[in-house]
PDB file of N, CA and C in Angstrom:
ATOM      1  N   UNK A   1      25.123 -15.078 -11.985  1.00  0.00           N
ATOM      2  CA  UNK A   1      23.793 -14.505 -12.123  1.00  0.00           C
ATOM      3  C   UNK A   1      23.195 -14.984 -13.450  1.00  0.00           C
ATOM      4  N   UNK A   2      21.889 -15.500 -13.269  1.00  0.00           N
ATOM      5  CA  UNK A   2      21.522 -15.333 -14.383  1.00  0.00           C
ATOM      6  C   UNK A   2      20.644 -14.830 -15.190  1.00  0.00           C
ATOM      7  N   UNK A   3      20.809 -14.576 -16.192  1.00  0.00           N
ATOM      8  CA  UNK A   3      19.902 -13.563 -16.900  1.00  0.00           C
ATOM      9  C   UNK A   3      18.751 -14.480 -17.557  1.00  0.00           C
ATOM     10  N   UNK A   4      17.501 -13.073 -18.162  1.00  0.00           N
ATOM     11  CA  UNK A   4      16.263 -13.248 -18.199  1.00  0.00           C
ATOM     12  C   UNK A   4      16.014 -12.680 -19.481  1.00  0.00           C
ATOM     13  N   UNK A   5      15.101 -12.661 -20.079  1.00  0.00           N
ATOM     14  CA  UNK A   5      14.795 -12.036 -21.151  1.00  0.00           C
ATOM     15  C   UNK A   5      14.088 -10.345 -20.938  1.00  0.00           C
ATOM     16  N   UNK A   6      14.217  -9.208 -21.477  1.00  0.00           N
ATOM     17  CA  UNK A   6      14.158  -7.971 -21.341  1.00  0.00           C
ATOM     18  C   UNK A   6      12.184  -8.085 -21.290  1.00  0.00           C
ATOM     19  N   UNK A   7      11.328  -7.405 -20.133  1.00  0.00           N
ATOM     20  CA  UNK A   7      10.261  -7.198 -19.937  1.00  0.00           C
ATOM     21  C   UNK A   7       9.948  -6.195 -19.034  1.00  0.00           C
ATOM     22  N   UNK A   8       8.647  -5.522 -18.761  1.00  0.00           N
ATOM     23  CA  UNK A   8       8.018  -4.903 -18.317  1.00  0.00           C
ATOM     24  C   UNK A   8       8.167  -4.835 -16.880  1.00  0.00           C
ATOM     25  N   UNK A   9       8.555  -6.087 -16.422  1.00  0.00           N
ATOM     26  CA  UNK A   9       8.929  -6.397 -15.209  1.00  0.00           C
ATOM     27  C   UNK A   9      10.251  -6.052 -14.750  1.00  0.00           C
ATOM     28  N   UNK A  10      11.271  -6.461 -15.341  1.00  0.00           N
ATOM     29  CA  UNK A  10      12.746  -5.719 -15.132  1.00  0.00           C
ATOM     30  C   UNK A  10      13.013  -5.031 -15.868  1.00  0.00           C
ATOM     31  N   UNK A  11      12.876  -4.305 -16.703  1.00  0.00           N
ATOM     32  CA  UNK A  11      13.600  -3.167 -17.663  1.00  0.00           C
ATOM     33  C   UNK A  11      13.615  -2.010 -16.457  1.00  0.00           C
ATOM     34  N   UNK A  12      14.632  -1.194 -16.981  1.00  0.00           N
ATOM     35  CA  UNK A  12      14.852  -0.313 -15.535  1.00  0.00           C
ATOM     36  C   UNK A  12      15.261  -0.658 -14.007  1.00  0.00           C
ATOM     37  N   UNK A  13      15.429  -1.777 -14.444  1.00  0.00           N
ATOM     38  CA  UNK A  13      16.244  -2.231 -12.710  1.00  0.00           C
ATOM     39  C   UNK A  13      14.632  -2.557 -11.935  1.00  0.00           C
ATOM     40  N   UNK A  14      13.596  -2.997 -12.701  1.00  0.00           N
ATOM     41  CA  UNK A  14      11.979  -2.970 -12.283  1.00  0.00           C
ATOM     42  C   UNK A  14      11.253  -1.625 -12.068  1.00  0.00           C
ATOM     43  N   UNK A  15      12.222  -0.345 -12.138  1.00  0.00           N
ATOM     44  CA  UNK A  15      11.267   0.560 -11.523  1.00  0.00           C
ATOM     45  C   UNK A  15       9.593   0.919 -12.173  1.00  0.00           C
ATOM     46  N   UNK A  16       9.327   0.544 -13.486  1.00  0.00           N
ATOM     47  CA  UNK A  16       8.472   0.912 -13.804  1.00  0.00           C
ATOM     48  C   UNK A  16       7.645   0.019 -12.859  1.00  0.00           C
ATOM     49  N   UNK A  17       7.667  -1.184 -12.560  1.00  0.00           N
ATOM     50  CA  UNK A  17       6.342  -2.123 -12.009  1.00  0.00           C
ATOM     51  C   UNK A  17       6.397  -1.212 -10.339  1.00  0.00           C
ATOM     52  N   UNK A  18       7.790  -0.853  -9.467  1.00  0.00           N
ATOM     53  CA  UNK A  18       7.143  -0.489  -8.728  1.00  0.00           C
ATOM     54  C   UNK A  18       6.643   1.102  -8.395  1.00  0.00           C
ATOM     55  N   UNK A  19       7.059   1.630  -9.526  1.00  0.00           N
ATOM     56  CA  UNK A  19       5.729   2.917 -10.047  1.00  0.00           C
ATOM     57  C   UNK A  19       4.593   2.713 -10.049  1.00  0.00           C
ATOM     58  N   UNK A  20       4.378   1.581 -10.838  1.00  0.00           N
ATOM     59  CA  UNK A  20       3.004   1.357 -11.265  1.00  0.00           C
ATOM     60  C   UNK A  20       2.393   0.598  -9.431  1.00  0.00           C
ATOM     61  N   UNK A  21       3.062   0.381  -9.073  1.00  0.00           N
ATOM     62  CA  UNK A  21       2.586  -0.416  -7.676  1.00  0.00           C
ATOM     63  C   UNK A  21       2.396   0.156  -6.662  1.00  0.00           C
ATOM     64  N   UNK A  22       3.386   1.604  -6.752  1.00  0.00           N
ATOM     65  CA  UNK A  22       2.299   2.795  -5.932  1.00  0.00           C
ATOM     66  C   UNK A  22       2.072   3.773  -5.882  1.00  0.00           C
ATOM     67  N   UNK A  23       1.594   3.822  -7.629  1.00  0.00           N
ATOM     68  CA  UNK A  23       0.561   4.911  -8.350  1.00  0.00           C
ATOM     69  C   UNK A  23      -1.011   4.171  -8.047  1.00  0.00           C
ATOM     70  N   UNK A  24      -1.164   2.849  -8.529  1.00  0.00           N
ATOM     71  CA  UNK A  24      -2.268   1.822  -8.666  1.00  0.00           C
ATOM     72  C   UNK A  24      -3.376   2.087  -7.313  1.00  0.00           C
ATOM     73  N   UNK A  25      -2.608   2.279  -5.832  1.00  0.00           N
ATOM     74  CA  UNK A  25      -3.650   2.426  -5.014  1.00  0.00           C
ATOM     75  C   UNK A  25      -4.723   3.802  -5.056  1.00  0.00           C
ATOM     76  N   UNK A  26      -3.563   4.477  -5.154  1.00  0.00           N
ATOM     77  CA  UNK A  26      -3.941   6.250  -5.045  1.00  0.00           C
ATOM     78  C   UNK A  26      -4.975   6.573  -6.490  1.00  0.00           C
ATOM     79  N   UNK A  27      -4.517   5.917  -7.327  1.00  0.00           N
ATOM     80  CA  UNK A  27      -5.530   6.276  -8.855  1.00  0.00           C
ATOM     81  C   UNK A  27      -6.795   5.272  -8.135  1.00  0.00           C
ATOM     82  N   UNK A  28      -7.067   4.010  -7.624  1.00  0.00           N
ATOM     83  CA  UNK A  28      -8.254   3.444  -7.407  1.00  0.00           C
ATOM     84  C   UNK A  28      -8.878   4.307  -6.350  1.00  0.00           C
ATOM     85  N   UNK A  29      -8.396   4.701  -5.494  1.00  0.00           N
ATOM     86  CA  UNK A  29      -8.766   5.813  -4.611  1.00  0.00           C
ATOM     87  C   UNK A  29      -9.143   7.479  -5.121  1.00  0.00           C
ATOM     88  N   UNK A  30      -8.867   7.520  -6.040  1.00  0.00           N
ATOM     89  CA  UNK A  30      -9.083   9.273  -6.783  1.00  0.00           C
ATOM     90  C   UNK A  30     -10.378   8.780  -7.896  1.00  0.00           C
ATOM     91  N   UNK A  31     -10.167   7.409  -8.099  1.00  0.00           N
ATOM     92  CA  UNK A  31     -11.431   7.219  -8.546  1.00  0.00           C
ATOM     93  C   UNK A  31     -12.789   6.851  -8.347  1.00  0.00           C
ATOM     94  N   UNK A  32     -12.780   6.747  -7.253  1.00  0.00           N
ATOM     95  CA  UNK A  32     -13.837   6.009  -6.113  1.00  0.00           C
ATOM     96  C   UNK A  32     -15.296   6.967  -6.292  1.00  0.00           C
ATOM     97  N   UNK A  33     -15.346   7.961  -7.022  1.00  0.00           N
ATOM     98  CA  UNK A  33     -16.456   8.575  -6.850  1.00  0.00           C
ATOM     99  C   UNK A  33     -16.845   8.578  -8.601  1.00  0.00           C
ATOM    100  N   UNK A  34     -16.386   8.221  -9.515  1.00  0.00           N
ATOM    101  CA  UNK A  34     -16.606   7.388 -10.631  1.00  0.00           C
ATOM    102  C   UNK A  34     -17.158   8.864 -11.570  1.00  0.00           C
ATOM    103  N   UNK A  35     -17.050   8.462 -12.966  1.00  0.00           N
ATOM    104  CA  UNK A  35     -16.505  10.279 -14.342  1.00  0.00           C
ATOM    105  C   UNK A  35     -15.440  10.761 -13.966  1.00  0.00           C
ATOM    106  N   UNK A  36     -14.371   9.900 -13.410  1.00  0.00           N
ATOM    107  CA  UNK A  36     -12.905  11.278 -13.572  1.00  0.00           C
ATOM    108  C   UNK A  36     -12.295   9.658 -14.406  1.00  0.00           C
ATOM    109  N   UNK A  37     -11.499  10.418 -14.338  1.00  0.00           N
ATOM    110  CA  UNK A  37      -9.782   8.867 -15.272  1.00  0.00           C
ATOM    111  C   UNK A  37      -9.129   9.520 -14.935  1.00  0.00           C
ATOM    112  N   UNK A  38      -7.698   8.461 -14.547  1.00  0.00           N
ATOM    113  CA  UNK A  38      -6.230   8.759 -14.667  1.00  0.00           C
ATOM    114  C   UNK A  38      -5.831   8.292 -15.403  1.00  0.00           C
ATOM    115  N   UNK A  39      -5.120   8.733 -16.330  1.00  0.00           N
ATOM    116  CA  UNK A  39      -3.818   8.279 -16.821  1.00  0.00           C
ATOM    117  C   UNK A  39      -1.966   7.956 -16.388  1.00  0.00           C
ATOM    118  N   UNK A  40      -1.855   6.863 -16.755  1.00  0.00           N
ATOM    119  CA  UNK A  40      -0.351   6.414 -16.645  1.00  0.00           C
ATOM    120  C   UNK A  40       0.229   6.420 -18.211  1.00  0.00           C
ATOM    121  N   UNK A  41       1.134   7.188 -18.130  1.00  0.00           N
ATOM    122  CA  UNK A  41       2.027   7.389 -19.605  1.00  0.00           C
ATOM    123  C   UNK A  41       3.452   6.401 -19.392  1.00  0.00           C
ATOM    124  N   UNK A  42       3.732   5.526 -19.945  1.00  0.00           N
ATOM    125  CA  UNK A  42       4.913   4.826 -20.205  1.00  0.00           C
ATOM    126  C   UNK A  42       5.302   4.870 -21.142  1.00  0.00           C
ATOM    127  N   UNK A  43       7.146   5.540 -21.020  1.00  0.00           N
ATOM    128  CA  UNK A  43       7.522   6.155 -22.405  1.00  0.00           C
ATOM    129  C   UNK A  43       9.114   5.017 -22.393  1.00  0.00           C
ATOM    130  N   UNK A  44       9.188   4.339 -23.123  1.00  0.00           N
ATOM    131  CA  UNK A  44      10.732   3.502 -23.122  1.00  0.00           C
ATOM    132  C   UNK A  44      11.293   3.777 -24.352  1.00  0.00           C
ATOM    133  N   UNK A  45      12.320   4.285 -24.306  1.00  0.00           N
ATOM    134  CA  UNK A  45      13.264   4.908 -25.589  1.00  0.00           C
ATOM    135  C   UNK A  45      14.540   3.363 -25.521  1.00  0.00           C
ATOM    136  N   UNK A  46      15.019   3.699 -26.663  1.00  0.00           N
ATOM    137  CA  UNK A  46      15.917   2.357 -26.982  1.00  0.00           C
ATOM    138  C   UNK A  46      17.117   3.185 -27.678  1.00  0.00           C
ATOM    139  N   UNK A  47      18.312   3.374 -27.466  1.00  0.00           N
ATOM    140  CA  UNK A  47      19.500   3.996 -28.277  1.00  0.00           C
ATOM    141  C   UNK A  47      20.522   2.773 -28.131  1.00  0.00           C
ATOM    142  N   UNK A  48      21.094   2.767 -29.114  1.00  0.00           N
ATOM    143  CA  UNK A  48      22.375   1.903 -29.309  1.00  0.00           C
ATOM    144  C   UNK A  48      23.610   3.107 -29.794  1.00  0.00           C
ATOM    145  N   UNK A  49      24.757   3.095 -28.875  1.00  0.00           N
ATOM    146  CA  UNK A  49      25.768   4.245 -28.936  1.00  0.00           C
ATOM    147  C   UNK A  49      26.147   3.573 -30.064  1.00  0.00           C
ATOM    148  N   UNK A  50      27.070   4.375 -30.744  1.00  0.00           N
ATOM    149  CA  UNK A  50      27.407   4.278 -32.314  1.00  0.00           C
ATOM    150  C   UNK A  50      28.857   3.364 -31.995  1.00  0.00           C
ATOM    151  N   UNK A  51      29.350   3.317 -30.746  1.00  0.00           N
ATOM    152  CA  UNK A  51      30.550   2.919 -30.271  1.00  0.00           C
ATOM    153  C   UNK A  51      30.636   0.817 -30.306  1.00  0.00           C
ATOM    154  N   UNK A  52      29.350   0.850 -29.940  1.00  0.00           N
ATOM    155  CA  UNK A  52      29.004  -0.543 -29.777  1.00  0.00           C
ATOM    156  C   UNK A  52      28.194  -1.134 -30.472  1.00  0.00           C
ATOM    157  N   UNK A  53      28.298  -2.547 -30.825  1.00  0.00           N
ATOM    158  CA  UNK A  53      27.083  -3.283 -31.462  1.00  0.00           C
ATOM    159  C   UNK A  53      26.814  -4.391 -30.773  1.00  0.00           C
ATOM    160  N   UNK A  54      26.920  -4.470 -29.744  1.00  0.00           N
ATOM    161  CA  UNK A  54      26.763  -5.546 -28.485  1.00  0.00           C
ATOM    162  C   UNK A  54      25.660  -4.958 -26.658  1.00  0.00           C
ATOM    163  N   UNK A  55      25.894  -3.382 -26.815  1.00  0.00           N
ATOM    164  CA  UNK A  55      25.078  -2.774 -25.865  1.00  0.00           C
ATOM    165  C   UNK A  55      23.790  -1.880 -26.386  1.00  0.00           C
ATOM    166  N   UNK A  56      23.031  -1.598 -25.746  1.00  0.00           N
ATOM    167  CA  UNK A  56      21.416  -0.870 -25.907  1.00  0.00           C
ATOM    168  C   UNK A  56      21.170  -0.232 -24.492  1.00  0.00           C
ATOM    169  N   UNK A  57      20.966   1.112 -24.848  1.00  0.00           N
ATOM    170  CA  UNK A  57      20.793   1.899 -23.878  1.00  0.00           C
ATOM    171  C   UNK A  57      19.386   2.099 -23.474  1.00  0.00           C
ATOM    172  N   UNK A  58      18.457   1.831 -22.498  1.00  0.00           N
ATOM    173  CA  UNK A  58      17.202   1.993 -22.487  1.00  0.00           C
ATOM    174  C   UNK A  58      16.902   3.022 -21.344  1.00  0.00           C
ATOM    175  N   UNK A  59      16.209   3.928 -21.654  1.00  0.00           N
ATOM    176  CA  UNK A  59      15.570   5.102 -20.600  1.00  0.00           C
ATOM    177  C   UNK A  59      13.912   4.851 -20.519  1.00  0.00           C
ATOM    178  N   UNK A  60      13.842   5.140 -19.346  1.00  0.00           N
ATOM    179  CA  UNK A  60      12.161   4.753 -19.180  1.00  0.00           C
ATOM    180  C   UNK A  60      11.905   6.017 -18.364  1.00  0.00           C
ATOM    181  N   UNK A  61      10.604   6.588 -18.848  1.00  0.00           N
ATOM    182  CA  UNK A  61       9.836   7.350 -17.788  1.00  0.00           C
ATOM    183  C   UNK A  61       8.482   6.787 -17.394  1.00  0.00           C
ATOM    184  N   UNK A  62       8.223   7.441 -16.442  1.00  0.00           N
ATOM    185  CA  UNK A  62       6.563   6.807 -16.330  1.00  0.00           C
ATOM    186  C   UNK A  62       6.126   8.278 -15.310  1.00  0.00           C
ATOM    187  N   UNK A  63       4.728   8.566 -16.227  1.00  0.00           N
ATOM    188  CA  UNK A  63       4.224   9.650 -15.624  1.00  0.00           C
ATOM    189  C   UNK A  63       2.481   9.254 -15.532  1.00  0.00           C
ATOM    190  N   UNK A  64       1.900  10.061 -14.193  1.00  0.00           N
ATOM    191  CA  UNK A  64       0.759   9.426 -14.000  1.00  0.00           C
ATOM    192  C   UNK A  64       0.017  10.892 -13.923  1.00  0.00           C
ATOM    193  N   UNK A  65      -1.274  11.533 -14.894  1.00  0.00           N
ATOM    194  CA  UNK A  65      -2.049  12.183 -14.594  1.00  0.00           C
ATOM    195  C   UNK A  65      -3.455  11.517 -13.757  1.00  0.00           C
ATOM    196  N   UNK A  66      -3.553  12.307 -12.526  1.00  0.00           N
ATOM    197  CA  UNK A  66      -4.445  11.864 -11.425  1.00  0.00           C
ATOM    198  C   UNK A  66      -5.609  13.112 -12.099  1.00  0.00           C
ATOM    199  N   UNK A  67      -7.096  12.492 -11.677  1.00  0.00           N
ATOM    200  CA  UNK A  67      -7.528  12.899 -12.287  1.00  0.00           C
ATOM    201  C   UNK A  67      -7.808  14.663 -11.231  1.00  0.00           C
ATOM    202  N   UNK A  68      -8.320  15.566 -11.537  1.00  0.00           N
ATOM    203  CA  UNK A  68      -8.270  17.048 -10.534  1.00  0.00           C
ATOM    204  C   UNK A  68      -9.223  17.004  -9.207  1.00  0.00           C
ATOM    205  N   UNK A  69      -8.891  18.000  -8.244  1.00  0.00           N
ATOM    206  CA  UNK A  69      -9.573  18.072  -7.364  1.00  0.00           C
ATOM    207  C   UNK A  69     -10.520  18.632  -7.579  1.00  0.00           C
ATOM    208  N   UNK A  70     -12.279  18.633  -6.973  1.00  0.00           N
ATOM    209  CA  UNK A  70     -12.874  19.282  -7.003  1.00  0.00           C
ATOM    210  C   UNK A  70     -12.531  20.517  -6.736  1.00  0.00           C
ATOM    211  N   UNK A  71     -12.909  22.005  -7.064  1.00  0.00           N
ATOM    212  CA  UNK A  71     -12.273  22.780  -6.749  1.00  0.00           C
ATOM    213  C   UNK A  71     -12.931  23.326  -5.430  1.00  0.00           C
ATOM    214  N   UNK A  72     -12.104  24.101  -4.594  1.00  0.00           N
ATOM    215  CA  UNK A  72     -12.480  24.744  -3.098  1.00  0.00           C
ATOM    216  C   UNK A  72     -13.066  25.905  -3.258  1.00  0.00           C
ATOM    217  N   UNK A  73     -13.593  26.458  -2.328  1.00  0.00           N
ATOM    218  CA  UNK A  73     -13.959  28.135  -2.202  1.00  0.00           C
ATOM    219  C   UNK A  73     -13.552  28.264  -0.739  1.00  0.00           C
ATOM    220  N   UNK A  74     -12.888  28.881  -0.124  1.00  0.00           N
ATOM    221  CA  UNK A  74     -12.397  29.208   1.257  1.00  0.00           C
ATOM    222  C   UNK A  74     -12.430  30.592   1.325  1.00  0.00           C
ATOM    223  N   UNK A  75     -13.279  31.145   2.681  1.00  0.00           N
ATOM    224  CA  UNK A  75     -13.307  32.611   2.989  1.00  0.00           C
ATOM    225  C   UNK A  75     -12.508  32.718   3.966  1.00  0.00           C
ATOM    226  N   UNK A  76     -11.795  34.132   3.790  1.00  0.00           N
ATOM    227  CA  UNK A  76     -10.642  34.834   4.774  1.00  0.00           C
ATOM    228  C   UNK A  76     -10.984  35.852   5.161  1.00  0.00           C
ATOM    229  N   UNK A  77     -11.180  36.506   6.855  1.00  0.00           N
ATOM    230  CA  UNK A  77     -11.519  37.302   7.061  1.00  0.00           C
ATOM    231  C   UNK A  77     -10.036  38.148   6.819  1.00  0.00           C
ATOM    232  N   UNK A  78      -9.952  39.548   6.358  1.00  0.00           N
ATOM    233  CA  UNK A  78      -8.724  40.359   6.505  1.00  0.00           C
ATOM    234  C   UNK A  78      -9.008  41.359   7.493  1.00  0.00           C
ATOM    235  N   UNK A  79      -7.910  42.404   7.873  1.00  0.00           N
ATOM    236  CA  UNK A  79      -7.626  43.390   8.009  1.00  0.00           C
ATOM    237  C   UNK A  79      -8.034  44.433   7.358  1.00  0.00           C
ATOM    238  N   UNK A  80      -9.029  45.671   7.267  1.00  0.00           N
ATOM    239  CA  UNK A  80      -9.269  46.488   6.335  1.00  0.00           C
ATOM    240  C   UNK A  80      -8.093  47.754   6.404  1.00  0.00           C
ATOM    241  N   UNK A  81      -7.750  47.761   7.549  1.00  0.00           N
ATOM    242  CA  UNK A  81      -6.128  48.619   7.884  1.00  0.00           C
ATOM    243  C   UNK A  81      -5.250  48.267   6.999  1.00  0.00           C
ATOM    244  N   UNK A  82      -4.689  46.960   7.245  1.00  0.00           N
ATOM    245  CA  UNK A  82      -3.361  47.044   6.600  1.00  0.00           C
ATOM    246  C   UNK A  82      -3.667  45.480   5.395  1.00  0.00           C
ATOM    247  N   UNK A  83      -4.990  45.220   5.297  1.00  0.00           N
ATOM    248  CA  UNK A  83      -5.504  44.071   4.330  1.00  0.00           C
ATOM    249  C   UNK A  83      -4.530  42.812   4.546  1.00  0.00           C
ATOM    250  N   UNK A  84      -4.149  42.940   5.862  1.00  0.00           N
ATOM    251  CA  UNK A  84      -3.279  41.357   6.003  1.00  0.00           C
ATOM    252  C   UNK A  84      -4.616  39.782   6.032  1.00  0.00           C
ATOM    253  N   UNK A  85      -4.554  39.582   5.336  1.00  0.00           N
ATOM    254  CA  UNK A  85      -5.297  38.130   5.635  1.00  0.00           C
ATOM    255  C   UNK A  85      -4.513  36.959   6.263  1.00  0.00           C
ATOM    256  N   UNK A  86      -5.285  36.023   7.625  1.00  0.00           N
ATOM    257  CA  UNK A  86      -4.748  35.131   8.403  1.00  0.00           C
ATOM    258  C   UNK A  86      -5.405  33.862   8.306  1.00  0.00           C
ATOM    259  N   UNK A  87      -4.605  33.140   8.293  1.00  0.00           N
ATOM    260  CA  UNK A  87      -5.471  31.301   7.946  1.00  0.00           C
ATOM    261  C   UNK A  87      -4.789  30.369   9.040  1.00  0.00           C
ATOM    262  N   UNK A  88      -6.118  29.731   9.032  1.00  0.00           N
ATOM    263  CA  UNK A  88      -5.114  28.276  10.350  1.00  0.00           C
ATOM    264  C   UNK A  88      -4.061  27.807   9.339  1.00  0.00           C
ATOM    265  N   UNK A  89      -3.288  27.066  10.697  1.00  0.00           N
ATOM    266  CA  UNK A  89      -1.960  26.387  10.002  1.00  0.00           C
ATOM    267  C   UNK A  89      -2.593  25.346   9.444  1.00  0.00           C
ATOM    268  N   UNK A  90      -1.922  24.866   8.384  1.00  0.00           N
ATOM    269  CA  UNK A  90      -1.633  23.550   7.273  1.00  0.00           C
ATOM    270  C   UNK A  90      -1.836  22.481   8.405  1.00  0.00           C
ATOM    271  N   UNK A  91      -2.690  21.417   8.062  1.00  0.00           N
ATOM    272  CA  UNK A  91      -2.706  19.984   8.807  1.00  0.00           C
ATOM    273  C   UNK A  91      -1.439  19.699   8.190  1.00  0.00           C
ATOM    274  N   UNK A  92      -0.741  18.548   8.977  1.00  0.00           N
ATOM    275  CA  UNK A  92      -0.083  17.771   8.702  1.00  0.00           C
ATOM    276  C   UNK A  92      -0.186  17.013   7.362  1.00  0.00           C
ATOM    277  N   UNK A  93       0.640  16.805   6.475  1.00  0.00           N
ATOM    278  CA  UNK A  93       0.855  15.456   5.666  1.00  0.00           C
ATOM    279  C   UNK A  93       0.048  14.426   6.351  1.00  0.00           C
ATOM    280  N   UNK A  94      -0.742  13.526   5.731  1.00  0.00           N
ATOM    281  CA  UNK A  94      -1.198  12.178   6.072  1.00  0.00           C
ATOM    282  C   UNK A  94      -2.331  12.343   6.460  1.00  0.00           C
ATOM    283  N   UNK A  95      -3.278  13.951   7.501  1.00  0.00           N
ATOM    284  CA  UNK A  95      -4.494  13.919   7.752  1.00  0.00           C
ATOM    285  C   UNK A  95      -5.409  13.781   6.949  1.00  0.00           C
ATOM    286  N   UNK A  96      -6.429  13.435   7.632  1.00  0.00           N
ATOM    287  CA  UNK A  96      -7.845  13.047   6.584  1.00  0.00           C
ATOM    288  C   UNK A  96      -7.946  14.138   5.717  1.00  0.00           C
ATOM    289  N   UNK A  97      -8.189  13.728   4.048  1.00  0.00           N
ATOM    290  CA  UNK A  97      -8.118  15.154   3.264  1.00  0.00           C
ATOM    291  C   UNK A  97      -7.059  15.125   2.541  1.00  0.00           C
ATOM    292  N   UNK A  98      -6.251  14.721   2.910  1.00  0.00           N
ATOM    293  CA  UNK A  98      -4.773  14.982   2.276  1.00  0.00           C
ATOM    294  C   UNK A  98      -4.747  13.961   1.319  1.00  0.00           C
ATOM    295  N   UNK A  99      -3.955  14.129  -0.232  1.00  0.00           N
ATOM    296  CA  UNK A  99      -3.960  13.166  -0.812  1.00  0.00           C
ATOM    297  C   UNK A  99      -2.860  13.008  -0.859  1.00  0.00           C
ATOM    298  N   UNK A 100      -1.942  11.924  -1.140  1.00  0.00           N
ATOM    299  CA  UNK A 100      -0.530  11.507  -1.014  1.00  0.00           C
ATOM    300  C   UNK A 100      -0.335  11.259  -2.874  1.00  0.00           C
ATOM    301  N   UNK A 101       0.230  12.196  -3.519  1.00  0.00           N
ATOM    302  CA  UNK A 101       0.151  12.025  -4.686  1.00  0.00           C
ATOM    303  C   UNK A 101       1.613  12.577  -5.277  1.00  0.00           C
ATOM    304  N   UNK A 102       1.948  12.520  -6.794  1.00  0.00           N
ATOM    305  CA  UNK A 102       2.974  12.875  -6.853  1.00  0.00           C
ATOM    306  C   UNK A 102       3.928  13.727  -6.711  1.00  0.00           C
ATOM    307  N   UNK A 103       5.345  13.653  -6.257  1.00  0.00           N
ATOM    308  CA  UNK A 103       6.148  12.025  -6.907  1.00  0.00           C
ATOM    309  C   UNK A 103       5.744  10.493  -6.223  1.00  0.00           C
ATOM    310  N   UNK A 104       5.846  10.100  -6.829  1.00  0.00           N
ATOM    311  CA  UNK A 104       5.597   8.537  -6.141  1.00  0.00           C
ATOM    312  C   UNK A 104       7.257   7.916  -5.769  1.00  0.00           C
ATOM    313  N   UNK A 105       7.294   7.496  -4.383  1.00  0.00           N
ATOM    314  CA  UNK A 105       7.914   7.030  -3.672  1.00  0.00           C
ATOM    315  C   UNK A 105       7.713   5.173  -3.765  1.00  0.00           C
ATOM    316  N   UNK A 106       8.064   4.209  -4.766  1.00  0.00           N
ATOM    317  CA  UNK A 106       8.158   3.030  -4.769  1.00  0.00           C
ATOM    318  C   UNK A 106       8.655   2.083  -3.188  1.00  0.00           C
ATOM    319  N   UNK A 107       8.097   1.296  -3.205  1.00  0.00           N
ATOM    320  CA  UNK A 107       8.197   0.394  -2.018  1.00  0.00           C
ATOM    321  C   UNK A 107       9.029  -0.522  -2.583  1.00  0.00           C
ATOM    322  N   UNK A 108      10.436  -0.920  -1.901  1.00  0.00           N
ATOM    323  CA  UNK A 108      11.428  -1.939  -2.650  1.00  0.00           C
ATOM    324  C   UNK A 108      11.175  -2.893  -1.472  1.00  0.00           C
TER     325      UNK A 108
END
């Protein structure tokens, strides 16, 4: 095998690029109506164990603030008896409406 020099691209076994590869659709899509931002935070720490002077330990996170939903107002009729309130069931995952947002699930 041969090796490469340490980058953005493989550090982490690549996971940060394919974070960033499918955070990237969903943030161009949350932004489509233009005054919100997301942010992507990339944090890479570097430790060298005190044991070795030949290894480097690297941890990476990557966190993405999407920017908020408009907020809803939804009315519920209740029960004035026993004040039970009833709502349709939850659409499915994936219906129109739904946003597919974090955790992010990378495509290998």
């Amino acid at each position: 095998m041969e090796l490469e020099k340490l980058s953005l691209a493989n550090v982490g076994e690549g996971s940060l690029e394919c974070q960033f590869q499918a955070a990237y659709p969903q943030i161009i899509q949350a932004l489509k109506d233009g005054g919100k931002k997301a942010v992507i935070d990339i944090k890479i720490e570097f430790t060298r164990p005190a044991s070795t002077s030949t290894i480097a330990g690297i941890k990476t996170a990557f966190n993405v603030k999407m920017p908020p939903e408009e907020p809803r107002l939804s009315m519920y009729t209740f029960n004035g008896n026993d004040f039970k309130i009833e709502a349709e069931p939850a659409k499915p995952l994936g219906e129109a409406g739904i946003q597919n947002v974090l955790p992010f699930v990378a495509n290998k």
